[in-house]
PDB file of N, CA and C in Angstrom:
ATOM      1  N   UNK A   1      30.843  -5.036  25.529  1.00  0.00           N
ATOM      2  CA  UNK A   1      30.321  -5.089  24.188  1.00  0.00           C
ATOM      3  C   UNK A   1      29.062  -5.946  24.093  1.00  0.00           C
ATOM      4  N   UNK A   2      28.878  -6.751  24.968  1.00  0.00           N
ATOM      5  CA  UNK A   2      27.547  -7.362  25.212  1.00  0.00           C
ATOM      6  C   UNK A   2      26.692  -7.094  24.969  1.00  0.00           C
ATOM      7  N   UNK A   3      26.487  -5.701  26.314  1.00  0.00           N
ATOM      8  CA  UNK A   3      25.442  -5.322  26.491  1.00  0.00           C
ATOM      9  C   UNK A   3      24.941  -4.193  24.812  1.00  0.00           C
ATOM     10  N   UNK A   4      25.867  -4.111  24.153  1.00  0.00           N
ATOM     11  CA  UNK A   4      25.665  -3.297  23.077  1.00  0.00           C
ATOM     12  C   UNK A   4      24.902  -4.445  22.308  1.00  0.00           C
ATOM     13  N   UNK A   5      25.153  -4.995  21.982  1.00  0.00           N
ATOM     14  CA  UNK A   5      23.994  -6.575  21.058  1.00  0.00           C
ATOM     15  C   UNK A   5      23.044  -6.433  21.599  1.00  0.00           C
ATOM     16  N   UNK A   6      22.838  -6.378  22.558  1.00  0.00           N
ATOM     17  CA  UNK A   6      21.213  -6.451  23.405  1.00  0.00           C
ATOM     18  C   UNK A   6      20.148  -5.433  22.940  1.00  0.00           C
ATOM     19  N   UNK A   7      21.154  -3.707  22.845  1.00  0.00           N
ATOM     20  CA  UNK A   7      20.463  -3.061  22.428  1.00  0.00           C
ATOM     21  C   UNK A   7      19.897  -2.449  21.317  1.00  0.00           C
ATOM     22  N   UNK A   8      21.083  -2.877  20.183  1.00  0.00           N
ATOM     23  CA  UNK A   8      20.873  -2.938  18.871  1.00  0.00           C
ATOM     24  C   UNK A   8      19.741  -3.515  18.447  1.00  0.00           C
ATOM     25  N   UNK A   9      19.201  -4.718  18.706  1.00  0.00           N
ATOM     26  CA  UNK A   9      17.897  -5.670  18.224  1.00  0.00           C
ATOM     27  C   UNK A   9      16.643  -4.259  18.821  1.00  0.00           C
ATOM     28  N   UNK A  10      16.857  -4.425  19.766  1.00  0.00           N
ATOM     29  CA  UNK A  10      15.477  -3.548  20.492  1.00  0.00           C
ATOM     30  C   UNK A  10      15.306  -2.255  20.045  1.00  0.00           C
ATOM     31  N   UNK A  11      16.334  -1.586  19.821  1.00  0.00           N
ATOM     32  CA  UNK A  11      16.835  -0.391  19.051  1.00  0.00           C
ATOM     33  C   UNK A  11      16.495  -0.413  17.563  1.00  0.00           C
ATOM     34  N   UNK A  12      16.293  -1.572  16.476  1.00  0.00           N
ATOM     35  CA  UNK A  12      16.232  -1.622  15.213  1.00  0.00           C
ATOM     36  C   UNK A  12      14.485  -2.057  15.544  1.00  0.00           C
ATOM     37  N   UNK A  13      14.144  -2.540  16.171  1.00  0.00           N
ATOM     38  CA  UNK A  13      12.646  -2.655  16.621  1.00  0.00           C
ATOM     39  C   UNK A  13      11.636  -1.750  16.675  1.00  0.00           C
ATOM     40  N   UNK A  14      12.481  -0.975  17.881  1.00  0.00           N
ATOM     41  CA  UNK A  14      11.817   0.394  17.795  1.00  0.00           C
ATOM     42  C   UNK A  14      11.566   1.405  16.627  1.00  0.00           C
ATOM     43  N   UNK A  15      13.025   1.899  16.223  1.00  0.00           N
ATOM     44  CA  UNK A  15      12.965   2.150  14.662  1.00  0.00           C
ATOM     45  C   UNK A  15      11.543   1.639  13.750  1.00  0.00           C
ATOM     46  N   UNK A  16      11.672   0.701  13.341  1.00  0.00           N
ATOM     47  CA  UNK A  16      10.653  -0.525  12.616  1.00  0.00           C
ATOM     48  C   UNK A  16       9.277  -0.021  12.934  1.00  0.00           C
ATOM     49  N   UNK A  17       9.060   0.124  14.274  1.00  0.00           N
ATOM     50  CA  UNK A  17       7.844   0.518  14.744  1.00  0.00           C
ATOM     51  C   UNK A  17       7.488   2.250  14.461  1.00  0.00           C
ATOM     52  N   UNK A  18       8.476   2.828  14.274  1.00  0.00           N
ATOM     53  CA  UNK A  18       8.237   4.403  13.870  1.00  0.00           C
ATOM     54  C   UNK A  18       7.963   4.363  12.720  1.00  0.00           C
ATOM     55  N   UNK A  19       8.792   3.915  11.843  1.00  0.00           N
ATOM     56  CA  UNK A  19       8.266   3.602  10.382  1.00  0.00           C
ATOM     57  C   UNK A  19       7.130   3.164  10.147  1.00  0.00           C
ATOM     58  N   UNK A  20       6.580   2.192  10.759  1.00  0.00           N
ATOM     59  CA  UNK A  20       5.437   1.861  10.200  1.00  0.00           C
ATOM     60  C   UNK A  20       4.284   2.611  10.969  1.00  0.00           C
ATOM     61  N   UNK A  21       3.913   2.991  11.992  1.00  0.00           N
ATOM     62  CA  UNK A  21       3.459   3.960  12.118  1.00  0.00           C
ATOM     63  C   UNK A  21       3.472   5.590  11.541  1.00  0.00           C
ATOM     64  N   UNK A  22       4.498   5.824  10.857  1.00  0.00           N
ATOM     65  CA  UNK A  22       4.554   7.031  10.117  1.00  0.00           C
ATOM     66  C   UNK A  22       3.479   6.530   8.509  1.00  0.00           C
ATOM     67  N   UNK A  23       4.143   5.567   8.269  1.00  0.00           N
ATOM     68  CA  UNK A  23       3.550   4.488   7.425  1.00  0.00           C
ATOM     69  C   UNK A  23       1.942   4.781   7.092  1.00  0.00           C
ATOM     70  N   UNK A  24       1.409   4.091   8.353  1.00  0.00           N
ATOM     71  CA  UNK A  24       0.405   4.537   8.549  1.00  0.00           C
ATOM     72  C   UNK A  24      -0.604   5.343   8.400  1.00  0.00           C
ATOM     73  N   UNK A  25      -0.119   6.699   9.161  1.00  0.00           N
ATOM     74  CA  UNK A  25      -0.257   7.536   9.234  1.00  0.00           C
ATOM     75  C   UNK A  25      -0.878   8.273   8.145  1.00  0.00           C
ATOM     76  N   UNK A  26       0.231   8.076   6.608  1.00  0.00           N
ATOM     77  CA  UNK A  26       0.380   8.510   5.742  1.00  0.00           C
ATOM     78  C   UNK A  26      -0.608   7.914   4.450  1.00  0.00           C
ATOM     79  N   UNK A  27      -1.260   6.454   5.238  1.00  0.00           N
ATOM     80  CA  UNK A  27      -2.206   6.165   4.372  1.00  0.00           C
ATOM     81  C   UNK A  27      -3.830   6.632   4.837  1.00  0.00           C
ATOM     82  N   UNK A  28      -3.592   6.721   6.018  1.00  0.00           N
ATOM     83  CA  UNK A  28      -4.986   7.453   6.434  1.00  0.00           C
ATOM     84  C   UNK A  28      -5.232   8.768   6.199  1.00  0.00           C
ATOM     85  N   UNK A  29      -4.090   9.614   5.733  1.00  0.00           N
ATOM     86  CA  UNK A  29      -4.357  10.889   5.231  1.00  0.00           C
ATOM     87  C   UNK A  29      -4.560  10.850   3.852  1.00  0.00           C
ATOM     88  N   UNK A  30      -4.394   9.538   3.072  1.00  0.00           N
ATOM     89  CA  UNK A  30      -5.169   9.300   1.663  1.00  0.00           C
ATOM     90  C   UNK A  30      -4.539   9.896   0.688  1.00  0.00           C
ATOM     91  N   UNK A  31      -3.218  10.361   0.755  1.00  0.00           N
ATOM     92  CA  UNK A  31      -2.514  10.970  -0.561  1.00  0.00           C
ATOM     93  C   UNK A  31      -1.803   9.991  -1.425  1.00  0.00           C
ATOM     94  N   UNK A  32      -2.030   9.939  -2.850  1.00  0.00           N
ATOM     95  CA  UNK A  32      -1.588   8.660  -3.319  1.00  0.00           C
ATOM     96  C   UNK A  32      -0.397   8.278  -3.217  1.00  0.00           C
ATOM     97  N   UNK A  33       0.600   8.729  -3.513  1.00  0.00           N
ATOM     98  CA  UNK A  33       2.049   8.399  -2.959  1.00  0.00           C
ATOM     99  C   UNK A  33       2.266   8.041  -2.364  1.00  0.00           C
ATOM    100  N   UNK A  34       1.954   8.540  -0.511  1.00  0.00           N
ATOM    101  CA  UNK A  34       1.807   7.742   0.489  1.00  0.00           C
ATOM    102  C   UNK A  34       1.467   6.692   0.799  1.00  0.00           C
ATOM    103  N   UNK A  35       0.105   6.587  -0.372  1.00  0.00           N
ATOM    104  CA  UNK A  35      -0.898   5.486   0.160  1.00  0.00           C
ATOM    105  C   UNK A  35      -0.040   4.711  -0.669  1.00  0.00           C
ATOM    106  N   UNK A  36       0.772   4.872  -1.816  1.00  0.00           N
ATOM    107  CA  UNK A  36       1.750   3.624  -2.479  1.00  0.00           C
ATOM    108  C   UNK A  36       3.025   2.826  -1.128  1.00  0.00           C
ATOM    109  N   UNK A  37       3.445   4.319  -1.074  1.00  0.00           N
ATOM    110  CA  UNK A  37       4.589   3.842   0.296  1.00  0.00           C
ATOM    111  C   UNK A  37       3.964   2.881   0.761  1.00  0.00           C
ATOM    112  N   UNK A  38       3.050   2.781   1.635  1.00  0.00           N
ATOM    113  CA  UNK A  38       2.696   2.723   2.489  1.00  0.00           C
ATOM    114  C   UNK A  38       1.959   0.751   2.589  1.00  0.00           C
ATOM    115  N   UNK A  39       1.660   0.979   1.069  1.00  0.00           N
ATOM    116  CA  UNK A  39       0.845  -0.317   0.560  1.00  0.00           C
ATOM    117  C   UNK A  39       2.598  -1.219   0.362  1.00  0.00           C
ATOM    118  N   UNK A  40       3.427  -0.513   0.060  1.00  0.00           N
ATOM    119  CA  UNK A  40       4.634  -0.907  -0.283  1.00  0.00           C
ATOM    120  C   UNK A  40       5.428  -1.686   0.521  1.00  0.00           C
ATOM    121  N   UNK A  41       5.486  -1.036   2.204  1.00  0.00           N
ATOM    122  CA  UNK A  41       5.633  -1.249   3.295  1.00  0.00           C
ATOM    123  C   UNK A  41       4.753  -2.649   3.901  1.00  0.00           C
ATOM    124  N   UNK A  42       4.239  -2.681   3.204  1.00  0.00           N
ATOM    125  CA  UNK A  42       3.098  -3.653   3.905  1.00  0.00           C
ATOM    126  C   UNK A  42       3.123  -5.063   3.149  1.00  0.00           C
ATOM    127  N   UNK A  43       4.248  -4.710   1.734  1.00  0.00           N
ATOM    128  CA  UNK A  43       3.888  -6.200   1.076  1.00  0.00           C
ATOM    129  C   UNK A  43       3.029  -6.379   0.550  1.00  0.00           C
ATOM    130  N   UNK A  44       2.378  -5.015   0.426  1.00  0.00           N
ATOM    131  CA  UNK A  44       0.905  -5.391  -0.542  1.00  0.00           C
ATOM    132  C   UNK A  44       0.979  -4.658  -2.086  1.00  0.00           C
ATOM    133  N   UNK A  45       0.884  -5.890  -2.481  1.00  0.00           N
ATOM    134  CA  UNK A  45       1.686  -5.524  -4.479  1.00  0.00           C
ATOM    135  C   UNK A  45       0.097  -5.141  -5.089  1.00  0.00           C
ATOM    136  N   UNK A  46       0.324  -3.684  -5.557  1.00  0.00           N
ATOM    137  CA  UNK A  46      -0.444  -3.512  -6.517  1.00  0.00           C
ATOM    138  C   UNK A  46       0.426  -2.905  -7.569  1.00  0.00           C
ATOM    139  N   UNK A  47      -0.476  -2.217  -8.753  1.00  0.00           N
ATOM    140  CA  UNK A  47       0.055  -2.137  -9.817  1.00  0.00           C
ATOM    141  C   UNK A  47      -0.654  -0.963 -10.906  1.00  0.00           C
ATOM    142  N   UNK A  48      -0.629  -0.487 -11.563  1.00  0.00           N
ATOM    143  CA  UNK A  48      -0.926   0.892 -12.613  1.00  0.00           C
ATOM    144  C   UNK A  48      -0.233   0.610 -13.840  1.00  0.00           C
ATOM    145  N   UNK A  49      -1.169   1.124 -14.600  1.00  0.00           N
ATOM    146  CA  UNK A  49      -0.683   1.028 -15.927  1.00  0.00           C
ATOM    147  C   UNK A  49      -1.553   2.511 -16.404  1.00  0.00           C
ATOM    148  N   UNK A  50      -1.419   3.298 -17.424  1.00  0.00           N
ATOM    149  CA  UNK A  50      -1.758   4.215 -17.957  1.00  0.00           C
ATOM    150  C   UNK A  50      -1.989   3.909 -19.729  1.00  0.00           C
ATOM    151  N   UNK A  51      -3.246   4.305 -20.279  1.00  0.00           N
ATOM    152  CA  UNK A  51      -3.315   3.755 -21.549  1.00  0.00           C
ATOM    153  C   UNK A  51      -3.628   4.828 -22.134  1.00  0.00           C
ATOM    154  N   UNK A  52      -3.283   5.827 -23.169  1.00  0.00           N
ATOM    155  CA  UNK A  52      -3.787   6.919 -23.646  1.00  0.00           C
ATOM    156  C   UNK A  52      -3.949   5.993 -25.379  1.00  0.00           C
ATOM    157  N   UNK A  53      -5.141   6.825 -25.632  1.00  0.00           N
ATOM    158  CA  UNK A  53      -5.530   6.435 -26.516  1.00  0.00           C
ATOM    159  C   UNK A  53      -6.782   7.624 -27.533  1.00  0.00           C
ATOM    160  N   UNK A  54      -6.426   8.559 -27.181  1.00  0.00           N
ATOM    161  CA  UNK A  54      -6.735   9.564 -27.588  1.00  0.00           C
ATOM    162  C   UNK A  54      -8.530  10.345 -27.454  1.00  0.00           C
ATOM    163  N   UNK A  55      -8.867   9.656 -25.717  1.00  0.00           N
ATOM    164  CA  UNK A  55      -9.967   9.946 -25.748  1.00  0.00           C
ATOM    165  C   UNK A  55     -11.133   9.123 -25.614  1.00  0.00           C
ATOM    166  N   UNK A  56     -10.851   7.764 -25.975  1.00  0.00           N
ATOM    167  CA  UNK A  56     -12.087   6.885 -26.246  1.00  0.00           C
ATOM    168  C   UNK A  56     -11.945   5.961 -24.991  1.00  0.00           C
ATOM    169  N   UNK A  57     -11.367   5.600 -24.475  1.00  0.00           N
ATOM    170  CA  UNK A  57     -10.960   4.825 -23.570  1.00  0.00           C
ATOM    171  C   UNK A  57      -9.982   4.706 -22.280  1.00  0.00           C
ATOM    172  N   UNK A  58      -9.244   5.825 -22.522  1.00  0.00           N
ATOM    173  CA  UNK A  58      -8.240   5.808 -22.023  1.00  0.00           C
ATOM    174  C   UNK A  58      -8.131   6.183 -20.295  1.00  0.00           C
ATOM    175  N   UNK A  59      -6.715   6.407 -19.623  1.00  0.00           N
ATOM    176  CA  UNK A  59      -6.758   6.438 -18.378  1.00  0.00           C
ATOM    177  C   UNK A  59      -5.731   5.648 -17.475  1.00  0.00           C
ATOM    178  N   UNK A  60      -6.444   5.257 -16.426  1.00  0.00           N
ATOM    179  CA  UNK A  60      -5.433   4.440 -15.528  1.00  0.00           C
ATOM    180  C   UNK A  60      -6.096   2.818 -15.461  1.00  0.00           C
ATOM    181  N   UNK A  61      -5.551   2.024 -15.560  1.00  0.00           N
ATOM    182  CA  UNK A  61      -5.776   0.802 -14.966  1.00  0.00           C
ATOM    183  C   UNK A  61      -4.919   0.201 -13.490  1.00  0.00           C
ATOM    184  N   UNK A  62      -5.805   0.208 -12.562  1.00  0.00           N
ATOM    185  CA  UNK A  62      -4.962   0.004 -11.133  1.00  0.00           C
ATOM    186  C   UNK A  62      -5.471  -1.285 -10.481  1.00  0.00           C
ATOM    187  N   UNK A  63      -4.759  -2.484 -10.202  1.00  0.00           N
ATOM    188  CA  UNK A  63      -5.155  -3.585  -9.461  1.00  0.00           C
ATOM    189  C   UNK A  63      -4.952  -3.839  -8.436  1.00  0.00           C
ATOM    190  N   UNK A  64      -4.702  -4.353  -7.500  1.00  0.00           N
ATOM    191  CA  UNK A  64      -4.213  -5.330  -6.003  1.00  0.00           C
ATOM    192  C   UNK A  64      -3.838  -6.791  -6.874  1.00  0.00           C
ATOM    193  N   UNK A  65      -2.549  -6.958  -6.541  1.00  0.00           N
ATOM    194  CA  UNK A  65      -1.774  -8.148  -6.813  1.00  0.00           C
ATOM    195  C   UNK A  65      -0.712  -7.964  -7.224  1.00  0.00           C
ATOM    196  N   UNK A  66      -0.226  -9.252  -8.252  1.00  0.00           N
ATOM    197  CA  UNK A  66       1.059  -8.953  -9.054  1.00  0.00           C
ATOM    198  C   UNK A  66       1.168 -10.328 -10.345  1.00  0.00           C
ATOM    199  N   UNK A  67       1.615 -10.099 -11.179  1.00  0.00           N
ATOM    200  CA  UNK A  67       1.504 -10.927 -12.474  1.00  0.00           C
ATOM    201  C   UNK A  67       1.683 -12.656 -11.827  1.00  0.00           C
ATOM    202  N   UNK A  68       3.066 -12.158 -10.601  1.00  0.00           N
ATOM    203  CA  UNK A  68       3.762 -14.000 -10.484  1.00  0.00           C
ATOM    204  C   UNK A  68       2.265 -14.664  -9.264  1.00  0.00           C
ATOM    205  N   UNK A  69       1.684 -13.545  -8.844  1.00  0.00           N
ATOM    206  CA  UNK A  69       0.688 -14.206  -8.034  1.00  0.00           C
ATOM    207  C   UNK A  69      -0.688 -13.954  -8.357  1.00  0.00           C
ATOM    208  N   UNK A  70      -1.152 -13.318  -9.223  1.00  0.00           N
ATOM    209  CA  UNK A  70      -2.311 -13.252  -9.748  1.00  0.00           C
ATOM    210  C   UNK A  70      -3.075 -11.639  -9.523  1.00  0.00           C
ATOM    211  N   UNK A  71      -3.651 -11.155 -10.468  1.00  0.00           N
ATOM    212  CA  UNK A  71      -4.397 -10.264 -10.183  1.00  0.00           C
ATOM    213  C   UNK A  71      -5.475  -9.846  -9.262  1.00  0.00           C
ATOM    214  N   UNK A  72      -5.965  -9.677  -7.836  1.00  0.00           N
ATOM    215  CA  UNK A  72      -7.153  -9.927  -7.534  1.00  0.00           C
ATOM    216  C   UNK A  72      -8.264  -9.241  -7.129  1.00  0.00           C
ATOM    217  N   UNK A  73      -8.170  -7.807  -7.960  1.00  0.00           N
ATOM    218  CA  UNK A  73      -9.303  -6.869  -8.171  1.00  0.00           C
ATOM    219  C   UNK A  73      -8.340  -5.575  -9.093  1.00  0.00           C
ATOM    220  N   UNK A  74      -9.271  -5.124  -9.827  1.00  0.00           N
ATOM    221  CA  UNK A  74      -8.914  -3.935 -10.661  1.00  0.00           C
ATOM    222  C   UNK A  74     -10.001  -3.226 -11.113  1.00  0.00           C
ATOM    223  N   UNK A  75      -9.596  -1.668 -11.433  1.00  0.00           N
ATOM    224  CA  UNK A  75     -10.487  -1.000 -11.776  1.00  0.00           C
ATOM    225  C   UNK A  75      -9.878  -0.299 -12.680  1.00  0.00           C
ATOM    226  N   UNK A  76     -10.568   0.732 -13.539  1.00  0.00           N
ATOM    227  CA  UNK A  76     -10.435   2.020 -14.992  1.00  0.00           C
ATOM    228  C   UNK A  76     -10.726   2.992 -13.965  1.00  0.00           C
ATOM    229  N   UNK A  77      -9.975   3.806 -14.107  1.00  0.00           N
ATOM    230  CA  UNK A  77      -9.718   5.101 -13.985  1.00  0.00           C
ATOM    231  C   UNK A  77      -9.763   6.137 -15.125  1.00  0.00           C
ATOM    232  N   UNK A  78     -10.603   7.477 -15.260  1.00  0.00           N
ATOM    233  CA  UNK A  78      -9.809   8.389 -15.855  1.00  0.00           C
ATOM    234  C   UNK A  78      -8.787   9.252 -16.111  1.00  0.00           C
ATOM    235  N   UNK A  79      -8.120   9.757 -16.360  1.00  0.00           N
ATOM    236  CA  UNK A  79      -6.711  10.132 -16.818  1.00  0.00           C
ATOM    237  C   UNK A  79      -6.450  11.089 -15.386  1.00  0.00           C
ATOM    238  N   UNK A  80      -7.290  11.598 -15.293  1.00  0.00           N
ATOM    239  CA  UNK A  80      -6.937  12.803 -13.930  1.00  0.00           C
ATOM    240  C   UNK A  80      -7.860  12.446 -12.553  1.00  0.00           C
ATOM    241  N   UNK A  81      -7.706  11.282 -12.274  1.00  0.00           N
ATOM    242  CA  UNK A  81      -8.863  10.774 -11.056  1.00  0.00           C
ATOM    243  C   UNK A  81      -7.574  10.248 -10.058  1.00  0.00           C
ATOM    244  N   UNK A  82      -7.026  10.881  -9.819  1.00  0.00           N
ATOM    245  CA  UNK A  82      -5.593  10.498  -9.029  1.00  0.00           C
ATOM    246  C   UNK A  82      -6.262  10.366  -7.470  1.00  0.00           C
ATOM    247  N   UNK A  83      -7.287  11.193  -6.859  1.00  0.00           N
ATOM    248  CA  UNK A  83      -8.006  11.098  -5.782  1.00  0.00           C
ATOM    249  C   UNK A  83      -8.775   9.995  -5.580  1.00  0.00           C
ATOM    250  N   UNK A  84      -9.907   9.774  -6.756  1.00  0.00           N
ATOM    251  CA  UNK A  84     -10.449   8.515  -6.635  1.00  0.00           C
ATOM    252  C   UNK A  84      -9.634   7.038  -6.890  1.00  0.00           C
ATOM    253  N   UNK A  85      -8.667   7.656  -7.657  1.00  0.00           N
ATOM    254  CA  UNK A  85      -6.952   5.904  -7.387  1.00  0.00           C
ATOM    255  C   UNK A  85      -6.983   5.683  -6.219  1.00  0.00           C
ATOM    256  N   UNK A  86      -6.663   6.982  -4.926  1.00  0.00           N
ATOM    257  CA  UNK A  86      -6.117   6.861  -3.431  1.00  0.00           C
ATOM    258  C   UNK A  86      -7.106   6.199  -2.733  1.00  0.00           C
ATOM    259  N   UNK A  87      -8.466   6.870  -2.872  1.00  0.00           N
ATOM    260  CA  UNK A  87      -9.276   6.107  -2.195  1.00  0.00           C
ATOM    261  C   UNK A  87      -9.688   4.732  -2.295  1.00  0.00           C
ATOM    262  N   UNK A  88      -9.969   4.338  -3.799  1.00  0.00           N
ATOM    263  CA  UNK A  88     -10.162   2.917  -4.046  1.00  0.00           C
ATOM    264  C   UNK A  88      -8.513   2.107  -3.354  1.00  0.00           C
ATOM    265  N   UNK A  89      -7.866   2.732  -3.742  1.00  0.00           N
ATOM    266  CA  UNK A  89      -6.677   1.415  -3.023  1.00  0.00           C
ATOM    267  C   UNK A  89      -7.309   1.629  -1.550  1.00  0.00           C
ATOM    268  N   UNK A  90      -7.057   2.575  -0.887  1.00  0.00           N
ATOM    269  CA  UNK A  90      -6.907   2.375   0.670  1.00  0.00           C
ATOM    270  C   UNK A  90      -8.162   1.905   1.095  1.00  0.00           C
ATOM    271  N   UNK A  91      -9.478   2.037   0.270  1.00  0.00           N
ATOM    272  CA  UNK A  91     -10.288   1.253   0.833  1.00  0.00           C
ATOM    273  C   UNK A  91     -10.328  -0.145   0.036  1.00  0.00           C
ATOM    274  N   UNK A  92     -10.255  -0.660  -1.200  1.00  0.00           N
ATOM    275  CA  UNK A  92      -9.613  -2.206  -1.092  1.00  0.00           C
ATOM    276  C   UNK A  92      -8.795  -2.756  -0.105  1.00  0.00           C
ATOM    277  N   UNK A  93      -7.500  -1.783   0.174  1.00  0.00           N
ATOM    278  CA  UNK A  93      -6.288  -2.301   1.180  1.00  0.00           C
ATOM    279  C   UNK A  93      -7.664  -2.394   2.319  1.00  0.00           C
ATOM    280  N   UNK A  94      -7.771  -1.887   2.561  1.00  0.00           N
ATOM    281  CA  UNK A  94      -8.913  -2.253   4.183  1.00  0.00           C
ATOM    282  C   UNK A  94      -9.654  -3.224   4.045  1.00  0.00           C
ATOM    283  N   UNK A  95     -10.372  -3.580   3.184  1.00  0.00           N
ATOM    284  CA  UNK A  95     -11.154  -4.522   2.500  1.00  0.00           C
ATOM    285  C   UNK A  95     -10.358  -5.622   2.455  1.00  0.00           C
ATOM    286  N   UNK A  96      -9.293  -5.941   2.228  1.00  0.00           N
ATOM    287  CA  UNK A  96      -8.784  -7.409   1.998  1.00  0.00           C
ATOM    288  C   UNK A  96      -8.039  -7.390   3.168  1.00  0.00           C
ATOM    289  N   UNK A  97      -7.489  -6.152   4.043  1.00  0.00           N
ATOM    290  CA  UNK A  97      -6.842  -6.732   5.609  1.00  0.00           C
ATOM    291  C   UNK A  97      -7.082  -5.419   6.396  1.00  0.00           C
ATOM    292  N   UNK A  98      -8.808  -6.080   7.551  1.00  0.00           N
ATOM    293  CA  UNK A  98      -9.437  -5.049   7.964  1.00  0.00           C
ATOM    294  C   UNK A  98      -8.329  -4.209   9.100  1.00  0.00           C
ATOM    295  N   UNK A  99      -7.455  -5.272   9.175  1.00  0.00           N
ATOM    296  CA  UNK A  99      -5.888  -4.748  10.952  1.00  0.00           C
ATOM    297  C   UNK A  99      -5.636  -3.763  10.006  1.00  0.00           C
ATOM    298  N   UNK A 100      -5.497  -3.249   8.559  1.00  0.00           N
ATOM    299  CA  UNK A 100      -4.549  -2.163   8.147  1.00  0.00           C
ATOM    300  C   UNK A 100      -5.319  -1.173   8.512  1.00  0.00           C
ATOM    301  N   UNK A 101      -6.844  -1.019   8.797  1.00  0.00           N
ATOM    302  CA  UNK A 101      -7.009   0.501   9.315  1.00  0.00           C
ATOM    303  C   UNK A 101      -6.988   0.790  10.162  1.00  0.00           C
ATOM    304  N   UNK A 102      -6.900  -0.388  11.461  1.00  0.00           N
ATOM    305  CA  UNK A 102      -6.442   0.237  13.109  1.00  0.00           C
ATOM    306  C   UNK A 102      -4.612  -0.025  12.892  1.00  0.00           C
ATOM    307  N   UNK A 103      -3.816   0.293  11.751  1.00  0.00           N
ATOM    308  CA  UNK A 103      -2.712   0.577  11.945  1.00  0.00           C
ATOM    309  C   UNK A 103      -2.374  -1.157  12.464  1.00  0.00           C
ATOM    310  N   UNK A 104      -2.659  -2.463  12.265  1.00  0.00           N
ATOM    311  CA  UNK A 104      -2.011  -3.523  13.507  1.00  0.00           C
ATOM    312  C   UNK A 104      -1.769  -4.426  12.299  1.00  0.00           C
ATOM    313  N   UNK A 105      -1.284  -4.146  11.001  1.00  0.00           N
ATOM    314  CA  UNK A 105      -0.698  -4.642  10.230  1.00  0.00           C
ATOM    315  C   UNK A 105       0.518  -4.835   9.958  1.00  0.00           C
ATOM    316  N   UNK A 106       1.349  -5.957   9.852  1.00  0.00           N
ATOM    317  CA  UNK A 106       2.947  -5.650  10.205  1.00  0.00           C
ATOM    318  C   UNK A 106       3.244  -6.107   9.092  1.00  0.00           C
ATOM    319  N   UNK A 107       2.838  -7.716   8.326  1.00  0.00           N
ATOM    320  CA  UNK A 107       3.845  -7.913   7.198  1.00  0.00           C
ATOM    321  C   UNK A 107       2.389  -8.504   6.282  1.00  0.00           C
ATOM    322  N   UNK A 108       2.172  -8.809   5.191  1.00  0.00           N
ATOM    323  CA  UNK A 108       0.944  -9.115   4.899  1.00  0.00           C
ATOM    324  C   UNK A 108       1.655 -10.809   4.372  1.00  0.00           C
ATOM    325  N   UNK A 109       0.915 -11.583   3.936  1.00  0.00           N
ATOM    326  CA  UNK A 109       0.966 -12.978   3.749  1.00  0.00           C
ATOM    327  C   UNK A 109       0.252 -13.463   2.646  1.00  0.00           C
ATOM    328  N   UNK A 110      -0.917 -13.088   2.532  1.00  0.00           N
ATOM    329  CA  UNK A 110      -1.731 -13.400   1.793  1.00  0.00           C
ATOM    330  C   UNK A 110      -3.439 -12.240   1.201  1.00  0.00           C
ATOM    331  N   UNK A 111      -3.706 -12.874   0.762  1.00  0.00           N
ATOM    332  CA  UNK A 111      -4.927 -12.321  -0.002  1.00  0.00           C
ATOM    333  C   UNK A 111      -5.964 -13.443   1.016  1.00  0.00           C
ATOM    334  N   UNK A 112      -7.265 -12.312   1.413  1.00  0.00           N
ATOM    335  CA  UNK A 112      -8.576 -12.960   2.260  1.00  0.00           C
ATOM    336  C   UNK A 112      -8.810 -13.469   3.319  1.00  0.00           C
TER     337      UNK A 112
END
């Protein structure tokens, strides 16, 4: 039964490492969902809000952060710019941790 402990750790490792390479994967193909997973996976808190307002203003508001740690970039979106959401995150996410686009990002820590 030993040798079964030994392989469990290395075994849940490996795992770990498929995931986040699928992970990956899924943010370099730039689809927003993914690119949420994926930002999700990584510990990296962003956030959306949607404001309709009948035209004058309205849309998406999307940041990098989180309320208990601070906001630390956001942009307006229009109501149907779901493509330009994906790209601005995944290129912010690159922008604040350049390892996430060669994939060598494992847990994030901080902002800069």
């Amino acid at each position: 039964m030993s040798g079964m402990s030994e392989v469990e750790p290395q075994d849940a490792r490996i795992e770990e490492q498929r995931r986040r390479v699928a992970w990956h994967s899924a943010f370099l193909r730039g689809d927003l969902g993914q690119i949420l997973k994926a930002l999700y996976a990584h510990e990296i808190n962003v956030g959306m809000q949607s404001f309709w307002d009948g035209g004058w203003d309205g849309g998406w508001d999307v940041w990098f952060g989180d309320d208990m740690n601070g906001r630390h970039t956001a942009e307006h979106f229009d109501p149907d710019s779901f493509d330009e959401i994906a790209d601005w995150l995944k290129h912010t996410a690159e922008a604040y941790y350049p390892a996430l686009k060669k994939g060598r990002v494992a847990v994030m820590d901080s902002y800069g």
